[in-house]
C-alpha atoms as a PDB file:
ATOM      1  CA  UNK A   1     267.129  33.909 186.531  1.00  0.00           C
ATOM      2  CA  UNK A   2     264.384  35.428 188.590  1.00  0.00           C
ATOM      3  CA  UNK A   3     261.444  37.241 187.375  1.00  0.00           C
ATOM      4  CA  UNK A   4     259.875  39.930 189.019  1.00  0.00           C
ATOM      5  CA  UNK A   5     256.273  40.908 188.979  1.00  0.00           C
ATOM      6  CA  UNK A   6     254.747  44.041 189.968  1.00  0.00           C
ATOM      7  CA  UNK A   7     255.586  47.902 189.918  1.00  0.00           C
ATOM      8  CA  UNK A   8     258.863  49.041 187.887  1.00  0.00           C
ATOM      9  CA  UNK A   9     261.799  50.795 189.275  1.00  0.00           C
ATOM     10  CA  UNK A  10     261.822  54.270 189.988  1.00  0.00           C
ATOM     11  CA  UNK A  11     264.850  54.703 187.526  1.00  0.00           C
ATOM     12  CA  UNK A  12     264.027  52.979 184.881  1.00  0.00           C
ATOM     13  CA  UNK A  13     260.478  54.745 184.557  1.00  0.00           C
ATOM     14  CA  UNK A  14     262.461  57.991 185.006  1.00  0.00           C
ATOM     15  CA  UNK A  15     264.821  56.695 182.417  1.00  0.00           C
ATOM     16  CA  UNK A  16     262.125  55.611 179.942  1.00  0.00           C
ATOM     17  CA  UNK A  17     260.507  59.285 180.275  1.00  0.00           C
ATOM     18  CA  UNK A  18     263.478  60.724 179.644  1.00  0.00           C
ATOM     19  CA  UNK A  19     263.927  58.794 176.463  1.00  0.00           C
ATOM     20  CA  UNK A  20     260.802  59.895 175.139  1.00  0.00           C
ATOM     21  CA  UNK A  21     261.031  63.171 175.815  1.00  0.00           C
ATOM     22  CA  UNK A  22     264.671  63.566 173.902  1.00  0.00           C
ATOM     23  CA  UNK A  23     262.490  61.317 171.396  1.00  0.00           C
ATOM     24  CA  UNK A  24     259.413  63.903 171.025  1.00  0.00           C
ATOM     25  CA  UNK A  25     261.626  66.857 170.769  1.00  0.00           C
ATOM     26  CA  UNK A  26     264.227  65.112 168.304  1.00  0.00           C
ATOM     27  CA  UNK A  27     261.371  64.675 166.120  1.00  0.00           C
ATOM     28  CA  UNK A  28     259.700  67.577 166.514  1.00  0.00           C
ATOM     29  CA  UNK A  29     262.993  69.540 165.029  1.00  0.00           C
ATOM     30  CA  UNK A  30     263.024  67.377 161.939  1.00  0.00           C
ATOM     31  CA  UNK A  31     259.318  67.742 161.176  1.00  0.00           C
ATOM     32  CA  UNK A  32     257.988  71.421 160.591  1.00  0.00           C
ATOM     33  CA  UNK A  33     254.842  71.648 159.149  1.00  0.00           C
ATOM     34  CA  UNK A  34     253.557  74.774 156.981  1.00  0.00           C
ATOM     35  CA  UNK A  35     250.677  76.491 157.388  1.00  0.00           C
ATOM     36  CA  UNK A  36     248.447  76.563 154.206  1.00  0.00           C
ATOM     37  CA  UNK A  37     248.210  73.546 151.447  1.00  0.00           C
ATOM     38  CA  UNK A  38     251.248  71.455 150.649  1.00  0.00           C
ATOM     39  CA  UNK A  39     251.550  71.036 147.015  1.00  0.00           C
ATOM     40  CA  UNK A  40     254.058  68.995 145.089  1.00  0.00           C
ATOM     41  CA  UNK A  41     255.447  71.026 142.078  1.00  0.00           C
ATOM     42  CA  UNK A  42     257.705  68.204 140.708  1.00  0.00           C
ATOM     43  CA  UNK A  43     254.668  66.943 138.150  1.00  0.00           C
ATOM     44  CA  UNK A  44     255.504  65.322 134.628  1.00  0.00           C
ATOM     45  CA  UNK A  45     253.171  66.489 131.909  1.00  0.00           C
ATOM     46  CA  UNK A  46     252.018  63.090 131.909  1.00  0.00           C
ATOM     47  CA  UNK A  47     250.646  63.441 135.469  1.00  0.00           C
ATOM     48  CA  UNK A  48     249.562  66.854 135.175  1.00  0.00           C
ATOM     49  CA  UNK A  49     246.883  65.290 132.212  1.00  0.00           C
ATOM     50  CA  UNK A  50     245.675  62.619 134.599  1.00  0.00           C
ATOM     51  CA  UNK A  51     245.517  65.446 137.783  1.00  0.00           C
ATOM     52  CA  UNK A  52     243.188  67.632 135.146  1.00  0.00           C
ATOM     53  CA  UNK A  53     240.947  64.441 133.930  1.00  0.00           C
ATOM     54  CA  UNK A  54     240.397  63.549 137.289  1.00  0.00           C
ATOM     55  CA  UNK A  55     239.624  66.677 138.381  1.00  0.00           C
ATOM     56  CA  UNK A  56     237.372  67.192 135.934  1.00  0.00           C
ATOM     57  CA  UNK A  57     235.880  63.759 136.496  1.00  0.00           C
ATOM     58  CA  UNK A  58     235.427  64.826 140.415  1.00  0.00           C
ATOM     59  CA  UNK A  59     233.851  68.457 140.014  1.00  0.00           C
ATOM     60  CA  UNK A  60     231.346  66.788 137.051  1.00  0.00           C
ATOM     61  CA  UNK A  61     230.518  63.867 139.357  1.00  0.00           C
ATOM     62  CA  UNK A  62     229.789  66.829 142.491  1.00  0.00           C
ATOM     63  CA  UNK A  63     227.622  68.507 140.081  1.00  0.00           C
ATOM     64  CA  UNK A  64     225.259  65.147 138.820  1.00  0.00           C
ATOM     65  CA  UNK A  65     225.414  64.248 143.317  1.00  0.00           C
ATOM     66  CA  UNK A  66     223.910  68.434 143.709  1.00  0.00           C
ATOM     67  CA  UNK A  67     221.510  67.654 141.032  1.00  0.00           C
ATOM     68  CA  UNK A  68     220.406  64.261 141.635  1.00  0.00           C
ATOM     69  CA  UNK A  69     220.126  66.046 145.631  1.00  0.00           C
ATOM     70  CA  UNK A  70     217.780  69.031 144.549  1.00  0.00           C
ATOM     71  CA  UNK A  71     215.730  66.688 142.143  1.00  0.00           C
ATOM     72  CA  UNK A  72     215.168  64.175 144.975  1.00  0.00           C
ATOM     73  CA  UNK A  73     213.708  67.033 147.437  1.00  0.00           C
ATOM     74  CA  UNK A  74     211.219  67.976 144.516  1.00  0.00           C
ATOM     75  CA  UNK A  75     210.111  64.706 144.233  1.00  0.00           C
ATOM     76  CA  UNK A  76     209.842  64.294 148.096  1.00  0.00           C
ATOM     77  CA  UNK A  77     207.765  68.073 147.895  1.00  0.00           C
ATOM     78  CA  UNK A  78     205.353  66.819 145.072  1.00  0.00           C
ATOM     79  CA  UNK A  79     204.539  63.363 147.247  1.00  0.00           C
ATOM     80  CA  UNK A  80     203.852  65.074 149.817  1.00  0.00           C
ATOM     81  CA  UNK A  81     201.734  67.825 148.553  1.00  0.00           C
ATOM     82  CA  UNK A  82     199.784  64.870 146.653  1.00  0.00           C
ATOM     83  CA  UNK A  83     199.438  62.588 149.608  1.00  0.00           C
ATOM     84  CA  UNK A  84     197.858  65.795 151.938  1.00  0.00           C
ATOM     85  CA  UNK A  85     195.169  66.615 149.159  1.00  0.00           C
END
């Protein structure tokens, strides 16, 4: 049994290109993607609830981060008007 270091074959370079080429395009007929958002319609009323609460839970928790944002750049404004007087 001999072992052989160094460059590969030709052939079996060619060969392993060729494999992943059949590979890529193989795949690339079973996977089609859509253009726009992908939505799963198959919901249970059950998981339609918890998609609404957290939903809700999300956009309320966007609103306190704008809020807690604006109030933070007034308080940044008023230290620095008081520290220039």
């Amino acid at each position: 049994m001999s072992v052989h270091y160094g460059k590969a074959s030709p052939s079996s370079m060619s060969n392993a290109i060729l494999f992943l080429m059949l590979c890529k395009t193989g795949l690339r007929g079973k996977l089609q993607t859509f253009p726009g958002k992908m939505v799963n319609t198959v919901y249970s009323d059950e998981e339609k609830g918890i998609q609404d609460k957290e939903s809700k839970e999300e956009s309320i928790l966007a609103m306190l981060g704008i809020i807690g944002t604006i109030l933070n750049l007034v308080v940044i404004i008023f230290v620095y008007i008081y520290t220039t007087l």
